[in-house]
N, C-alpha and C. Protein backbone atom coordinates (compact mmCIF):
# COMPACT_ATOMS: atom_id res chain seq x y z
N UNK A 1 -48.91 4.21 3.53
CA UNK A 1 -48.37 5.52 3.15
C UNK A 1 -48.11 5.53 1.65
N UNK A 2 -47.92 6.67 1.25
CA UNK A 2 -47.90 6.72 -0.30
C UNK A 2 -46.53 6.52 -0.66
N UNK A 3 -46.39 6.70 -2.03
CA UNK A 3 -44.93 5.60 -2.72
C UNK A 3 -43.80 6.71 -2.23
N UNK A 4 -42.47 6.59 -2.21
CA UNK A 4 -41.56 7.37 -2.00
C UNK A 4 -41.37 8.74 -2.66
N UNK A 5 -41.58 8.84 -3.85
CA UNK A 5 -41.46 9.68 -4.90
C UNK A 5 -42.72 11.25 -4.85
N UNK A 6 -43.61 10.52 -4.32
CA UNK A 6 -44.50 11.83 -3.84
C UNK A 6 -44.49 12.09 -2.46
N UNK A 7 -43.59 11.64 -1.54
CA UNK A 7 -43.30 12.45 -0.16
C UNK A 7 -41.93 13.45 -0.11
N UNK A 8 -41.29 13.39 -1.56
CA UNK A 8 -40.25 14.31 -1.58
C UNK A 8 -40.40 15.34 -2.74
N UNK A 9 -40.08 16.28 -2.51
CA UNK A 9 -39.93 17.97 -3.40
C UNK A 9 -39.08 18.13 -3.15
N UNK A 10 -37.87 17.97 -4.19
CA UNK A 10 -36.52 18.85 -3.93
C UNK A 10 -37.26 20.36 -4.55
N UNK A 11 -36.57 21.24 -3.49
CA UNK A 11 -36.41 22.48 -3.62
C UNK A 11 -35.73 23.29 -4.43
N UNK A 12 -33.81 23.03 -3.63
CA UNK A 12 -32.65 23.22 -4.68
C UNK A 12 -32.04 22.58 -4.32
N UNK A 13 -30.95 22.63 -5.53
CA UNK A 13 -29.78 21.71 -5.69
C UNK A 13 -28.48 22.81 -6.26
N UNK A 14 -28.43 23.13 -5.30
CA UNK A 14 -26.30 23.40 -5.22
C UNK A 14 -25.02 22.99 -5.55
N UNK A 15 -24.82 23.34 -6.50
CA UNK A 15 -23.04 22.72 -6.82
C UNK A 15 -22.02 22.94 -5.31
N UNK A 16 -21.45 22.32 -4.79
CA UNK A 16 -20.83 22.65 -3.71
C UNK A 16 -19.25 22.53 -4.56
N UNK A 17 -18.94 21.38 -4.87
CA UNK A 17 -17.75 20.94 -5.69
C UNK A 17 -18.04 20.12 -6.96
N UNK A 18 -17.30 20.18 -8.05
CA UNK A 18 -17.50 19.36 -8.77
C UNK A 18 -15.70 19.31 -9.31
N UNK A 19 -15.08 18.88 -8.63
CA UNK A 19 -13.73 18.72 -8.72
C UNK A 19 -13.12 17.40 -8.97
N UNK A 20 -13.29 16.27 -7.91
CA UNK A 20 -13.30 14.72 -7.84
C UNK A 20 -13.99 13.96 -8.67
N UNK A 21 -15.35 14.30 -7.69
CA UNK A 21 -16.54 14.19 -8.17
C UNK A 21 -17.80 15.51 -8.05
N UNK A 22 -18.93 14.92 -7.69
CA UNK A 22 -20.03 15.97 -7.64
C UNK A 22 -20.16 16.18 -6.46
N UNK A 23 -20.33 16.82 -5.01
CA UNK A 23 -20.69 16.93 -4.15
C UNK A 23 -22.06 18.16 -4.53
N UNK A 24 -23.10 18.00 -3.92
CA UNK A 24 -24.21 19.16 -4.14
C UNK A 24 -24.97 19.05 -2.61
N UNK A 25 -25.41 20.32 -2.35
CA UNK A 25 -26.34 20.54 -1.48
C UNK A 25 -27.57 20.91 -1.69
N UNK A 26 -28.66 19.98 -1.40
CA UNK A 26 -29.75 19.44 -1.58
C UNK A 26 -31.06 20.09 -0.58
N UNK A 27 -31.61 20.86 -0.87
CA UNK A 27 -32.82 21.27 0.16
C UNK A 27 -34.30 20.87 -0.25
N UNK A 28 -34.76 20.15 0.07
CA UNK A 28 -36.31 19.31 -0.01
C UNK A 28 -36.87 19.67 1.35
N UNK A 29 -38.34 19.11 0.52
CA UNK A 29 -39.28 18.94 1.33
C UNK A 29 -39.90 17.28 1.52
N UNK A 30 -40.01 16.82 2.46
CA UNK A 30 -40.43 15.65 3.06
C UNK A 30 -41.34 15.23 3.58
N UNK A 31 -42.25 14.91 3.05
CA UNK A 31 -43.99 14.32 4.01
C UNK A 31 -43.88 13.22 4.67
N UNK A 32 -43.60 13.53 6.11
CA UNK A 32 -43.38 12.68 7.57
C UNK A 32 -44.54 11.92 7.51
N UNK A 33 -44.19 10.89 8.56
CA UNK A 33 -45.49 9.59 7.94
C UNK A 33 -46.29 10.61 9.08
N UNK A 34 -46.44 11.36 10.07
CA UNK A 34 -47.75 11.93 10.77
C UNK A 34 -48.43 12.90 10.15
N UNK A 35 -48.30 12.87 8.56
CA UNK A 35 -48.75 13.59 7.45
C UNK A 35 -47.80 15.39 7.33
N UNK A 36 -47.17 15.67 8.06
CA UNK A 36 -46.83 16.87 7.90
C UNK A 36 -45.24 17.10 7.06
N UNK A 37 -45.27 18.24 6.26
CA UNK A 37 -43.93 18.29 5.41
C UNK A 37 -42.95 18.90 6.10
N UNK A 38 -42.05 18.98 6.13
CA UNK A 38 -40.61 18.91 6.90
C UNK A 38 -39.38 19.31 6.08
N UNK A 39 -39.32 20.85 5.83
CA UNK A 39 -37.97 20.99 5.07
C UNK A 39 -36.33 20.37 5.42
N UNK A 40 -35.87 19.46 4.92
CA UNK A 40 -34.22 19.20 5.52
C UNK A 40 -33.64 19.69 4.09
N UNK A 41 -32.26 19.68 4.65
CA UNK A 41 -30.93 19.89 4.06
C UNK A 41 -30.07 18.82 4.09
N UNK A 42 -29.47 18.46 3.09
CA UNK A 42 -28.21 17.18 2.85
C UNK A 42 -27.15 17.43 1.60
N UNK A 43 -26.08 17.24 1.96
CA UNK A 43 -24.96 17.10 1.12
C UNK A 43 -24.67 15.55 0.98
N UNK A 44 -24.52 15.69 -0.65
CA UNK A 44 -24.95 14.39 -1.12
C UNK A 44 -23.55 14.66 -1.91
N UNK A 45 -23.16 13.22 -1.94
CA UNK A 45 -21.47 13.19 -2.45
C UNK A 45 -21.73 11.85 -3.75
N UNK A 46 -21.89 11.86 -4.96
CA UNK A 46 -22.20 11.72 -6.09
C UNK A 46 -20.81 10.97 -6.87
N UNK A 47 -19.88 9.95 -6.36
CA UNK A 47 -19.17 9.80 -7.29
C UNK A 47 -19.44 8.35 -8.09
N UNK A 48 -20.54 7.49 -8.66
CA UNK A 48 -20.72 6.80 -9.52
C UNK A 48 -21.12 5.39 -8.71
N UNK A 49 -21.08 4.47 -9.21
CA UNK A 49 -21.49 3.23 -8.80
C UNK A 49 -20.07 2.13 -8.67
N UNK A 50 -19.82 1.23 -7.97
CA UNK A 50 -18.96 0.27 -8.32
C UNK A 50 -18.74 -0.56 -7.76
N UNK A 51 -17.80 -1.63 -7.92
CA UNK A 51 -17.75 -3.10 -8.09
C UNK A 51 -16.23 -3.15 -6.98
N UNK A 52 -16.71 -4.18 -6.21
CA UNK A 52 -15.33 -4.96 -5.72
C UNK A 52 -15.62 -6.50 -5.96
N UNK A 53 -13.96 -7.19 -5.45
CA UNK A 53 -14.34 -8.48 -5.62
C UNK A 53 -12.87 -9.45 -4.64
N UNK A 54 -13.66 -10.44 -4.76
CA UNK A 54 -12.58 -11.55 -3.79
C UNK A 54 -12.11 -11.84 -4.35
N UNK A 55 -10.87 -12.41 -4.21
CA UNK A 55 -9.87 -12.95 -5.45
C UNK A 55 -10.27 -14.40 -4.00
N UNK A 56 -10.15 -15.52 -4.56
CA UNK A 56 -9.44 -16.89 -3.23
C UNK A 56 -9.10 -18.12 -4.51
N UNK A 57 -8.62 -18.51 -3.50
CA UNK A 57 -8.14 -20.06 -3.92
C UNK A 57 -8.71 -21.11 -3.02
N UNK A 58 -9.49 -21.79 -3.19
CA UNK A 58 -9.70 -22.64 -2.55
C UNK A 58 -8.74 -23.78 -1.86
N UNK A 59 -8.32 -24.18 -3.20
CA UNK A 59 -7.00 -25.55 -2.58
C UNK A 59 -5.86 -25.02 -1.65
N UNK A 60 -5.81 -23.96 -1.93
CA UNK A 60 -4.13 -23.35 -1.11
C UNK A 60 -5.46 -22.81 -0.08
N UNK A 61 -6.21 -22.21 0.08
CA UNK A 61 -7.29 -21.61 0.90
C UNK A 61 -6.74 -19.91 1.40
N UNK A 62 -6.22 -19.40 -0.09
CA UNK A 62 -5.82 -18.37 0.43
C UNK A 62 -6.62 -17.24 -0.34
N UNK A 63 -6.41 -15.70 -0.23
CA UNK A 63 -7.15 -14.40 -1.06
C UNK A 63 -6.05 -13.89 -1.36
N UNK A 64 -6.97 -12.69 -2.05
CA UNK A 64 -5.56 -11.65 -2.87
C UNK A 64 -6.35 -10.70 -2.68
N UNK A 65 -5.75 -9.94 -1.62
CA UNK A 65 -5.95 -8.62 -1.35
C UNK A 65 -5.02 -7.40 -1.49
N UNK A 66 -5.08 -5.92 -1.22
CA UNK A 66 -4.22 -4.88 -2.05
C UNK A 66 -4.28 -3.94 -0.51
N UNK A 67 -3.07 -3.56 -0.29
CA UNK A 67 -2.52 -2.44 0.85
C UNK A 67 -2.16 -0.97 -0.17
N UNK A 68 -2.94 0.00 0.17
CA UNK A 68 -2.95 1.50 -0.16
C UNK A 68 -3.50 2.49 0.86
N UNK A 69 -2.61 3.52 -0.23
CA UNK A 69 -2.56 4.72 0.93
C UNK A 69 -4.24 5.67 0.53
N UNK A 70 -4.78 5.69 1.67
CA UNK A 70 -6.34 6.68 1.36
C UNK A 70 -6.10 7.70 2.51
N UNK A 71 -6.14 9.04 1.87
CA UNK A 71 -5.98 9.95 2.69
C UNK A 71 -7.32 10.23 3.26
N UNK A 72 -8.43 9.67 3.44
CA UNK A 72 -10.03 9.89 4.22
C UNK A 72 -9.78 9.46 5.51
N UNK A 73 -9.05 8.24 5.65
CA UNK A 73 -8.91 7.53 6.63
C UNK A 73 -7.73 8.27 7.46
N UNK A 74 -6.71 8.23 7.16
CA UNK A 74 -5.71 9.04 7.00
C UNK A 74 -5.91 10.09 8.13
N UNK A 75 -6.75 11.12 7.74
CA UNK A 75 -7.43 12.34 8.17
C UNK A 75 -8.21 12.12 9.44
N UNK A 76 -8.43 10.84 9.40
CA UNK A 76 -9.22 10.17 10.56
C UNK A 76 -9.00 9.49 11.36
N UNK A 77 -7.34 9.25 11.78
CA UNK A 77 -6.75 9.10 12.49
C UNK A 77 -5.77 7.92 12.18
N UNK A 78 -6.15 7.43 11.23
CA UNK A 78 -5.73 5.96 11.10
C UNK A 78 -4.29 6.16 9.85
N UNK A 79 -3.34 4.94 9.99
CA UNK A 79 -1.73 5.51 9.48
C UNK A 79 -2.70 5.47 7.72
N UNK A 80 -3.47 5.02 7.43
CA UNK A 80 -4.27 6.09 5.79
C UNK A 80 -3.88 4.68 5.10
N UNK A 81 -3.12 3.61 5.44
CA UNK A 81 -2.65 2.07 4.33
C UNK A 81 -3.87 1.13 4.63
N UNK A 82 -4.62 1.07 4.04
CA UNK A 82 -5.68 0.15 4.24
C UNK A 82 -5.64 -1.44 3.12
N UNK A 83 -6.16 -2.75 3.81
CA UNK A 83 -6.11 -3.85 3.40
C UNK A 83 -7.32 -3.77 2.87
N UNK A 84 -7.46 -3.85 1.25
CA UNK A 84 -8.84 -4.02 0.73
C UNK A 84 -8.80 -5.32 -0.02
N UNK A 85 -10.16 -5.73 -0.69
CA UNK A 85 -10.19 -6.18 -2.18
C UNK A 85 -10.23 -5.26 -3.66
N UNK A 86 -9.98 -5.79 -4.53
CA UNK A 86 -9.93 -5.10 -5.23
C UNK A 86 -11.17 -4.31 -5.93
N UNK A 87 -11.31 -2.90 -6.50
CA UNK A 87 -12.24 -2.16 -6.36
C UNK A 87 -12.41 -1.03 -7.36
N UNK A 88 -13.06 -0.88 -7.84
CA UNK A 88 -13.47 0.27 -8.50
C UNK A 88 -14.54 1.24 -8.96
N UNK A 89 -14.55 2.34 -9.62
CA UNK A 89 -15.71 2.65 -10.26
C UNK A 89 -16.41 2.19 -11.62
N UNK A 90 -17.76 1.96 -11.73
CA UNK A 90 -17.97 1.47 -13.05
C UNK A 90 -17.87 2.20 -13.76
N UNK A 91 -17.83 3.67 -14.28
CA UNK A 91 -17.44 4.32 -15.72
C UNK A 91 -18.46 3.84 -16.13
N UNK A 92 -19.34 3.23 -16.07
CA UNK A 92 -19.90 2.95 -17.59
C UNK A 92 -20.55 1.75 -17.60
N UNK A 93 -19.51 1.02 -17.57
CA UNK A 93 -19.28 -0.20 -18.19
C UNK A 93 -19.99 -1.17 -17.00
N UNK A 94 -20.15 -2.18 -17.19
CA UNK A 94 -21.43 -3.38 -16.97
C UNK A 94 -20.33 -3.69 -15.74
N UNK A 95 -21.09 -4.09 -14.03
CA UNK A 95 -20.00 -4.79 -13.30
C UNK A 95 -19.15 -5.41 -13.51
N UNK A 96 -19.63 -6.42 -14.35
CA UNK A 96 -18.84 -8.03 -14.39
C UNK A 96 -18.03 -7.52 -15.08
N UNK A 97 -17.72 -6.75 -16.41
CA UNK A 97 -16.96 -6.41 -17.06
C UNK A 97 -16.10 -5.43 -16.18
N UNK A 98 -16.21 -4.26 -15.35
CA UNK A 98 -15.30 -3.35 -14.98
C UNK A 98 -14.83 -4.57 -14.13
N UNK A 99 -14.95 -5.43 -13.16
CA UNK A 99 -14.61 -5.90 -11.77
C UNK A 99 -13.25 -6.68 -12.32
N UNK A 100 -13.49 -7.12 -13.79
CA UNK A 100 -12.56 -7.73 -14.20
C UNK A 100 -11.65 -7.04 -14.68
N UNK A 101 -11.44 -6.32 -15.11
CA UNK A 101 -10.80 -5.00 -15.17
C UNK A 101 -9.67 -4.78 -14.09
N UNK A 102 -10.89 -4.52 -13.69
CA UNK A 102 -10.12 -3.90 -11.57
C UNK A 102 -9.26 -5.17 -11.26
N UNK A 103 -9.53 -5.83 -11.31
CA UNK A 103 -9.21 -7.13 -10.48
C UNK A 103 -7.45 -7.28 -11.13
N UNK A 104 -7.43 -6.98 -12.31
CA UNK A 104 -6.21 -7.39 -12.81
C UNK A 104 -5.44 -6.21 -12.96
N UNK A 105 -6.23 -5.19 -12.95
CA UNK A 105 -5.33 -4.03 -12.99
C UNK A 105 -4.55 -3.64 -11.76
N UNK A 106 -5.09 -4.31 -10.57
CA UNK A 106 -4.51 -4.00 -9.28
C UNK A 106 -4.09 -5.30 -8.46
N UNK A 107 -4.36 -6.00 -8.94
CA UNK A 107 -3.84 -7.69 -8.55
C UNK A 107 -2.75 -8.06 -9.08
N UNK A 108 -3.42 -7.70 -10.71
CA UNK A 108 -1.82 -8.50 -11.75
C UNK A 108 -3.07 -10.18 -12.22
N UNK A 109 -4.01 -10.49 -11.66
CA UNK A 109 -4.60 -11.63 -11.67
C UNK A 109 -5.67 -11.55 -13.11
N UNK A 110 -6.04 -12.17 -13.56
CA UNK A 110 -6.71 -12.09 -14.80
C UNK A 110 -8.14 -13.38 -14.48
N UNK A 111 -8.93 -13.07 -14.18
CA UNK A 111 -10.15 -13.84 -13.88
C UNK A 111 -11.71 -13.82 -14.90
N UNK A 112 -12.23 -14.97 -15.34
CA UNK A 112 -12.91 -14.88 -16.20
C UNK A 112 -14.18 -15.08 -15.51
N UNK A 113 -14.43 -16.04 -14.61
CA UNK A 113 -16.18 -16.40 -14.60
C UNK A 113 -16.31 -15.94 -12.87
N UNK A 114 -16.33 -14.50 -13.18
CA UNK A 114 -16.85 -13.66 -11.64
C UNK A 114 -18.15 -13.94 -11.32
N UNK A 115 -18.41 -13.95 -9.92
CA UNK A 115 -19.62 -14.22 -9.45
C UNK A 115 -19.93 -13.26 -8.48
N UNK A 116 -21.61 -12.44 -8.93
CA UNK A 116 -21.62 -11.76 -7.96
C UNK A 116 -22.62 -12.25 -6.78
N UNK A 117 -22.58 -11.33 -5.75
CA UNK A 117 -22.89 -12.22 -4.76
C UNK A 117 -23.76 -11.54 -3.94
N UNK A 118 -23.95 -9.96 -4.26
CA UNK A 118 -24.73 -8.91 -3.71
C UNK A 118 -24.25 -7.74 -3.60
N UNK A 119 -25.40 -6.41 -3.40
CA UNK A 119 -24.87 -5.30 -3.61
C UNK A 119 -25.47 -4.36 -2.41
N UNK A 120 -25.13 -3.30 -2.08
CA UNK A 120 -24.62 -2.81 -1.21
C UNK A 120 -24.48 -0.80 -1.42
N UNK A 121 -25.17 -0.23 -0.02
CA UNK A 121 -24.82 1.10 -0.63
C UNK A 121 -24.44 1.07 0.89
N UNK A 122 -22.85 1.66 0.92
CA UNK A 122 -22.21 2.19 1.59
C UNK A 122 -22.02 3.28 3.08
N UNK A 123 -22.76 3.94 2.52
CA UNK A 123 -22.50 4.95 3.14
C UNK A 123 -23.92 6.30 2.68
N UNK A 124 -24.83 5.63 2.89
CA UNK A 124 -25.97 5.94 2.25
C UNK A 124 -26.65 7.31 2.98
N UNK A 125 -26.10 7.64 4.09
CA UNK A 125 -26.74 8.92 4.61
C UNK A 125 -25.95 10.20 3.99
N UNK A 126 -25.01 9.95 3.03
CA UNK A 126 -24.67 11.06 2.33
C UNK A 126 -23.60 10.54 0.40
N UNK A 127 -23.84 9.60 0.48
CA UNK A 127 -23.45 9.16 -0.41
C UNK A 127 -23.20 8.00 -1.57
N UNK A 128 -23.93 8.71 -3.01
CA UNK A 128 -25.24 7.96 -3.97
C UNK A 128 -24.98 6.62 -3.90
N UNK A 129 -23.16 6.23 -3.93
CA UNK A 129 -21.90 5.05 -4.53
C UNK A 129 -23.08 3.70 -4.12
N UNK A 130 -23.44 2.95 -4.99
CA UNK A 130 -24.02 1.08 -4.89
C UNK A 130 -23.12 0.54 -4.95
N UNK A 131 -22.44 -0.17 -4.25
CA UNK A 131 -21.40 -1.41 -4.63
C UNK A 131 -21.77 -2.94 -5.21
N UNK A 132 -21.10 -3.14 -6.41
CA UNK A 132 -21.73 -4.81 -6.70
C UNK A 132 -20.84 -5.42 -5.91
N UNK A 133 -20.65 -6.42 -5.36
CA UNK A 133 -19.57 -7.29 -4.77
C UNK A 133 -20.12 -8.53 -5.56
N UNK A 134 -18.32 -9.28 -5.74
CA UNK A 134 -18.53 -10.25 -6.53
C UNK A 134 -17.09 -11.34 -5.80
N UNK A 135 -16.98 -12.54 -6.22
CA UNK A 135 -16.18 -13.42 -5.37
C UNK A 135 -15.49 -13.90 -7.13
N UNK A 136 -14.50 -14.52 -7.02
CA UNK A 136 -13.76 -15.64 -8.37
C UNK A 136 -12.59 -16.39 -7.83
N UNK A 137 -12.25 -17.11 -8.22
CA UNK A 137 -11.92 -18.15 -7.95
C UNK A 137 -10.23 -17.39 -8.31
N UNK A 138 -9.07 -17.91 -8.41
CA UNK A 138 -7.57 -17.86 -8.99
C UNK A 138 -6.59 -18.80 -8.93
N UNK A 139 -5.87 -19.13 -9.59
CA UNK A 139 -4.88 -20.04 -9.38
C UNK A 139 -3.57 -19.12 -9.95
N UNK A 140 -2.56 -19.96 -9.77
CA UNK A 140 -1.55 -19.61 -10.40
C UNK A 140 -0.85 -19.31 -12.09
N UNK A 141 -2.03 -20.13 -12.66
CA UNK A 141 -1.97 -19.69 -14.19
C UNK A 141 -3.05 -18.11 -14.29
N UNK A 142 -3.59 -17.70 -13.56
CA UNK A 142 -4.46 -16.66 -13.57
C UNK A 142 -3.37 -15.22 -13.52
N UNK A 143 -2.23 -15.56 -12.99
CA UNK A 143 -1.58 -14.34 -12.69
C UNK A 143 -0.81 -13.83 -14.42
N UNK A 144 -1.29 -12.44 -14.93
CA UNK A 144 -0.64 -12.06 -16.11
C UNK A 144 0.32 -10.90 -15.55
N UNK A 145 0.41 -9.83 -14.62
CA UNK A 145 1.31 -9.04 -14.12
C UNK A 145 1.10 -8.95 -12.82
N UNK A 146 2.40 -8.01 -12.66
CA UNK A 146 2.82 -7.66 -10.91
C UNK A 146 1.56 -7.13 -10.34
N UNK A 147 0.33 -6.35 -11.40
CA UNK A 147 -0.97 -5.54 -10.28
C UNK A 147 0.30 -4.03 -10.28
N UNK A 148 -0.68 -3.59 -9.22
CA UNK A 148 -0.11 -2.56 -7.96
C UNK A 148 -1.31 -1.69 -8.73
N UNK A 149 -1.90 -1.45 -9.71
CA UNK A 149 -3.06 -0.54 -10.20
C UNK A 149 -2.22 0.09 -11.16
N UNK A 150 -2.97 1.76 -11.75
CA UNK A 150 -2.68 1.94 -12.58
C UNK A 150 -1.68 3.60 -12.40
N UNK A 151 -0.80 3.69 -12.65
CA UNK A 151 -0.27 5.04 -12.29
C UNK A 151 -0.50 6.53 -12.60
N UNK A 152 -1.34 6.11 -14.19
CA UNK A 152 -2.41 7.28 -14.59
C UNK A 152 -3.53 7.44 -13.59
N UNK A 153 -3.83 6.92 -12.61
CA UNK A 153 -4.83 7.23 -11.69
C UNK A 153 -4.47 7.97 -10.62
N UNK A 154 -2.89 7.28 -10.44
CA UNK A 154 -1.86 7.88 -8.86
C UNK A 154 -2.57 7.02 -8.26
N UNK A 155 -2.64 5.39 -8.37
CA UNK A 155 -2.31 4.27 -7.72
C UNK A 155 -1.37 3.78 -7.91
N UNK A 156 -0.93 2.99 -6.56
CA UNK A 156 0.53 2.79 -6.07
C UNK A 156 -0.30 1.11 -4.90
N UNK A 157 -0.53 0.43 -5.11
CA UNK A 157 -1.03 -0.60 -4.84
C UNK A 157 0.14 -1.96 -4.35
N UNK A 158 0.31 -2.48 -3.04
CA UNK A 158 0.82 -3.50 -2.85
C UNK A 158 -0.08 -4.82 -2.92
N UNK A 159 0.47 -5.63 -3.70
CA UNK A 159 -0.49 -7.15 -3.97
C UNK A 159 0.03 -7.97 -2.53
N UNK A 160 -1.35 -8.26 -2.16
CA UNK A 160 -1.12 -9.40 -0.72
C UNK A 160 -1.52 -10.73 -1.00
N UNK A 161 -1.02 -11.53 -0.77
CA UNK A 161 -1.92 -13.29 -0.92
C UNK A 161 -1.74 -13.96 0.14
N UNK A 162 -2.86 -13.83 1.12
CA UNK A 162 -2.76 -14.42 2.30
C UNK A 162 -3.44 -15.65 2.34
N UNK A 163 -3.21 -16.54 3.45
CA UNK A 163 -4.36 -17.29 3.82
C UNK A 163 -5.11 -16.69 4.55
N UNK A 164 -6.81 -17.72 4.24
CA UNK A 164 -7.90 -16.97 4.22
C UNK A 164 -7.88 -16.93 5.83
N UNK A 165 -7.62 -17.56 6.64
CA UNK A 165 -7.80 -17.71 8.41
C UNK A 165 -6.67 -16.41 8.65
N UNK A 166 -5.80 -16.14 8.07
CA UNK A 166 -5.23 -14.87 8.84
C UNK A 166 -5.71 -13.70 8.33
N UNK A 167 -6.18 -13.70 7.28
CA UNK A 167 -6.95 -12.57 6.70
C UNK A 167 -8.21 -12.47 7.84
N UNK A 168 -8.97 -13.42 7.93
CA UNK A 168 -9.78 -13.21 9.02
C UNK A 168 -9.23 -12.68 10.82
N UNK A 169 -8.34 -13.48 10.68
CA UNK A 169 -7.54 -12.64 12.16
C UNK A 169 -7.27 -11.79 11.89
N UNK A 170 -6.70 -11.12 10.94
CA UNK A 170 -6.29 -9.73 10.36
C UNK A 170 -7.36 -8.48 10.79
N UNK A 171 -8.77 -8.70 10.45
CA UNK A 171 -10.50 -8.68 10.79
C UNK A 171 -10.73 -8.32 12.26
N UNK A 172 -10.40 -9.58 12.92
CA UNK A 172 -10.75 -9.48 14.24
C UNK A 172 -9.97 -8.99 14.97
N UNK A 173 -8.52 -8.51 14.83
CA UNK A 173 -7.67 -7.71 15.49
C UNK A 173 -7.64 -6.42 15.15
N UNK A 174 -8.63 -5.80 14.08
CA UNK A 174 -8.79 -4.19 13.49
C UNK A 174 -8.23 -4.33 12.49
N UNK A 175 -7.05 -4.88 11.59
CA UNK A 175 -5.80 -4.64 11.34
C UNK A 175 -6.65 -4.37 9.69
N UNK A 176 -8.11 -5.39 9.24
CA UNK A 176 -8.58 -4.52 8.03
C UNK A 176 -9.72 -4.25 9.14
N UNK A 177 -10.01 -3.03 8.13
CA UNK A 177 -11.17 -1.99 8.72
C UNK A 177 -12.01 -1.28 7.53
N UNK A 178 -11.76 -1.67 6.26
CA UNK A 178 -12.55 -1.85 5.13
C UNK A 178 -13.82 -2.20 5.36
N UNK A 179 -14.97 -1.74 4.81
CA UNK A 179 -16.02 -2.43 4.93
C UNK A 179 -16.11 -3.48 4.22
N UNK A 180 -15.61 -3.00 3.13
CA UNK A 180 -16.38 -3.87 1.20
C UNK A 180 -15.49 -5.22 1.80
N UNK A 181 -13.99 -5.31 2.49
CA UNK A 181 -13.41 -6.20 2.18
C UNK A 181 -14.06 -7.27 3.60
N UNK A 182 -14.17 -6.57 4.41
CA UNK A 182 -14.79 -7.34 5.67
C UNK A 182 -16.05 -8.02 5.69
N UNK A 183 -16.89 -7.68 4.53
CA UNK A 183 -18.15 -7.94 4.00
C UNK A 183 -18.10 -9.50 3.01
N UNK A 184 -16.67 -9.37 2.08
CA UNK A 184 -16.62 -10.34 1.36
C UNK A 184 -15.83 -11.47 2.04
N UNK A 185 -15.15 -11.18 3.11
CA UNK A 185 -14.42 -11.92 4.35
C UNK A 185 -15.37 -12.89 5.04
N UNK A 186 -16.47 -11.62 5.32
CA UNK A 186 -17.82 -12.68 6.27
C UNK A 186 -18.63 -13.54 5.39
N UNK A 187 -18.30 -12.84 3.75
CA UNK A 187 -19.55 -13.71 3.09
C UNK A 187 -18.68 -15.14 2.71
N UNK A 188 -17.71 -14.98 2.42
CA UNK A 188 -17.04 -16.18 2.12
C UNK A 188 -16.90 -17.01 3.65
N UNK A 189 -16.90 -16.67 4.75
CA UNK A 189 -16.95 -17.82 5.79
C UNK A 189 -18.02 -18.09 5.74
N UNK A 190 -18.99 -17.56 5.86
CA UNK A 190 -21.13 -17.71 6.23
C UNK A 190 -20.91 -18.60 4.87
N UNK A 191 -20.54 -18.55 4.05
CA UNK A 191 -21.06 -19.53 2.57
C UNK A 191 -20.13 -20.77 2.72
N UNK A 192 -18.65 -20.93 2.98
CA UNK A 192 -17.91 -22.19 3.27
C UNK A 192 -17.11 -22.16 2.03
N UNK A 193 -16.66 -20.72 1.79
CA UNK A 193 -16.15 -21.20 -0.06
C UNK A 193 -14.88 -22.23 0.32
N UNK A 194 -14.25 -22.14 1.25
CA UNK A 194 -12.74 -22.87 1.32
C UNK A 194 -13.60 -24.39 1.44
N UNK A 195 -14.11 -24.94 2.36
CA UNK A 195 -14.40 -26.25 2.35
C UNK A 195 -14.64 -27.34 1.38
């Protein structure tokens, strides 16, 4: 079949919101692999690219993860306080550089030689967001402030430092329900970082 780029004709493109971010509604045309074109419709939710990351310690064998309030979830039945890693949008700026950023702005942890580990689109049947995920190491000289994020944003962030086996029970009892963080949960057991 031919390359991606010549089985689609966008038609139009609709501002729906541009408040948060961009939300637009999208009407194309699509050449089905039994050769025939196929008008659909999609609302496509546009807010940027970005980076999470693991905070662990190996020797203590513990992470640093962050409890906040997201009203999506919230709305969706759930009490809206979710257990993540730390996370953001890139703005701009190069992963490795924002993640480090993020990491200390909502940790309090200050980490230099991040590693990423793979990337990731989310939520891809309606929305553009790539995630880099990245893992780093921390100790106790790593910590420069309390975290909790930044209050010019209207983050309000609790810093967690668990060990890594209850963080995983944490996982298998629902209790996180994060993707990004359940992703860097599984990648750090499948890889053996504690051992």
């Amino acid at each position: 079949m031919s390359n991606t780029a010549e089985r689609v004709n966008i038609i139009e493109s609709e501002v729906l919101s541009h408040d948060w971010y961009l939300l637009r509604k999208i009407s194309f045309d699509y050449l089905r692999n039994n050769g025939e074109w196929q008008r659909q419709t999609r609302e496509v939710y546009d807010r940027g690219n970005g980076a999470c990351i693991l905070l662990y310690n190996r020797e203590k064998r513990t992470v640093v993860l962050t409890r906040q309030f997201r009203l999506p979830v919230f709305v969706n039945g759930h009490d809206g306080l979710l257990i993540e890693v730390a996370a953001g949008l890139l703005e701009g700026a190069a992963p490795e550089d924002r993640i480090r950023d993020e990491a200390e702005e909502e940790t309090g942890y200050r980490v230099h030689d991040v590693r990423k580990v793979f990337e990731a689109y989310m939520s891809p049947g309606s929305v553009t967001e790539k995630l880099h995920f990245f893992i780093a190491e921390y100790d106790a000289s790593s910590r420069v402030s309390e975290g909790g994020g930044l209050e010019s944003e209207t983050e309000e962030l609790e810093v967690l430092e668990w060990r890594f086996d209850d963080a995983l029970d944490a996982f298998y009892r629902g209790e996180i329900c994060d993707a990004k963080t359940i992703m860097l949960l599984q990648y750090a057991a499948m890889k053996n970082l504690f051992d």
